[in-house]
Protein backbone atom coordinates (compact mmCIF):
# COMPACT_ATOMS: atom_id res chain seq x y z
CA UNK A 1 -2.96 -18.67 -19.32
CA UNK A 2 -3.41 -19.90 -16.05
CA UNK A 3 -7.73 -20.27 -16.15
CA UNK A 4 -7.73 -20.86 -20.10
CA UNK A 5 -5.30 -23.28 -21.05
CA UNK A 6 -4.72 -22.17 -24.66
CA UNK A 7 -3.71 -18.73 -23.47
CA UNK A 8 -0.15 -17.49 -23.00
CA UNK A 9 0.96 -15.13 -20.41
CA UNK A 10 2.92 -12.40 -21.91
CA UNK A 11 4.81 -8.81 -20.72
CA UNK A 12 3.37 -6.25 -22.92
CA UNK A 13 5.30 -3.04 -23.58
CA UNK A 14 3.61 -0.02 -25.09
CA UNK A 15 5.40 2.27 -27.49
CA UNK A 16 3.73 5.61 -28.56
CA UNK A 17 6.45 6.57 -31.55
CA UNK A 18 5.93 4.13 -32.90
CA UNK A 19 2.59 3.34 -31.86
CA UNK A 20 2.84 -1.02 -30.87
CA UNK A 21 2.45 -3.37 -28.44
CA UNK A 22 5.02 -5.09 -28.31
CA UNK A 23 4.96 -8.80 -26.61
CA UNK A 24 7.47 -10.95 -24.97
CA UNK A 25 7.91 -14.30 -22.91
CA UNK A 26 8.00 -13.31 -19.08
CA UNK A 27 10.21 -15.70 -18.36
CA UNK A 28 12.69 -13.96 -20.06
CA UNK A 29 14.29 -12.28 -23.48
CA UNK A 30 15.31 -9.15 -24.96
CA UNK A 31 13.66 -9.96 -28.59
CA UNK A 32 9.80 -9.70 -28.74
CA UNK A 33 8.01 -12.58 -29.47
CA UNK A 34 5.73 -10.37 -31.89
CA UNK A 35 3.86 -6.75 -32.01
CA UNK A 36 0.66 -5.14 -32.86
CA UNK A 37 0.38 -1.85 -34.65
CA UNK A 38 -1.94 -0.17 -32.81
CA UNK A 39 -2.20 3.15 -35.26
CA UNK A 40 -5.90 2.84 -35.95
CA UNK A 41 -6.88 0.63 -33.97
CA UNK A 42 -10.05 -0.29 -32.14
CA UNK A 43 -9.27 -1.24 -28.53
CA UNK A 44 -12.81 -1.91 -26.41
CA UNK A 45 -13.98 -3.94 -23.38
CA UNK A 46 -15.16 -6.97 -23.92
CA UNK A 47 -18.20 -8.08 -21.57
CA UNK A 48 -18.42 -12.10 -22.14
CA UNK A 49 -16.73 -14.20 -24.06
CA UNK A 50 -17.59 -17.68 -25.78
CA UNK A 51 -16.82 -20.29 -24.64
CA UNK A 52 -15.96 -19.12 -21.08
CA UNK A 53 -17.12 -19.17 -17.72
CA UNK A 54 -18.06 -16.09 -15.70
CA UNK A 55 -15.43 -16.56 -13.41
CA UNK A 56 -12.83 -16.49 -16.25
CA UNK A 57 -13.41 -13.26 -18.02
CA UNK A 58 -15.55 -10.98 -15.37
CA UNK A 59 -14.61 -7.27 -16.66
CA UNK A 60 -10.84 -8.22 -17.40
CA UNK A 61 -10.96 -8.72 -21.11
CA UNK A 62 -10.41 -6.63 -23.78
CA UNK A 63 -9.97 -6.01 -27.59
CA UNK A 64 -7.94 -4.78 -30.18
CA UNK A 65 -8.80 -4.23 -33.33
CA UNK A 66 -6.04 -3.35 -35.73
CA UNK A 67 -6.83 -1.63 -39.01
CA UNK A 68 -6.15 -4.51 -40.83
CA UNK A 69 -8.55 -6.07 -38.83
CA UNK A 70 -7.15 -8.79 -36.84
CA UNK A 71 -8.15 -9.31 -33.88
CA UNK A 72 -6.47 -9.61 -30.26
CA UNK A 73 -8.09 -10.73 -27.33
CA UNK A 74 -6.33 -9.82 -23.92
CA UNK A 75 -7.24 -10.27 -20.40
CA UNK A 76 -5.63 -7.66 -17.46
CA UNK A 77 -5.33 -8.86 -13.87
CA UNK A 78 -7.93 -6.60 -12.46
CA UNK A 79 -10.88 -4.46 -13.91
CA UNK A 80 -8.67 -1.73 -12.80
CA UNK A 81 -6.07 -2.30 -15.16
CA UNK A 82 -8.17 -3.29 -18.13
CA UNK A 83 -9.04 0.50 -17.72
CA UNK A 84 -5.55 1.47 -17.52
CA UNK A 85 -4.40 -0.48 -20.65
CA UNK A 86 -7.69 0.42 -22.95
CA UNK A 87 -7.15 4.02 -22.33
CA UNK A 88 -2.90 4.03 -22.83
CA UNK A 89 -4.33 1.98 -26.03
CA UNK A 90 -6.47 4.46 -27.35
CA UNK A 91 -4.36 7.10 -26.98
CA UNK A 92 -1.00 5.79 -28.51
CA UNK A 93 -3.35 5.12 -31.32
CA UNK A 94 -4.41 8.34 -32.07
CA UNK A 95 -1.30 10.19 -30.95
CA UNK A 96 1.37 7.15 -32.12
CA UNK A 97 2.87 7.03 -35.66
């Protein structure tokens, strides 16, 4: 949110049983402001985006790909953590209910 305007920053909390990503407002809240069922899913780095400079997206983006097929892009704060959060991903996927 703060390099691409139309982006939100959101808290993310992952839930293995069962298996979503849930979303809320950092600036506060108990409700989430949505969730994505991640049993399924497709969850892969994403190397370059349209649309987007280098600067904005170098090897912090990823994907998920629900199995109804919607699609959520999501950027970590380091290349690091994209690693962290693709791999918690694909397991709660295959492990979650």
């Amino acid at each position: 949110g703060h390099r691409r305007k139309n982006w939100k920053v959101r808290k993310f909390v992952l839930r293995e049983d069962p298996a979503y990503l849930h979303y809320y407002d950092p600036a506060g809240g108990e409700e989430p402001l949505g969730a994505i069922h991640l049993r399924g899913c497709v969850v892969t780095a994403v190397e370059d985006m349209p649309d987007s400079k280098k600067y904005d997206v170098d090897n912090i983006l990823f994907e998920i790909i629900t199995a109804n097929e919607i699609h959520y892009y999501l950027q970590a704060a380091s290349p690091t953590e994209r690693t962290e959060w693709i791999k918690a991903i694909q397991a709660a996927s295959r492990t979650g209910k």
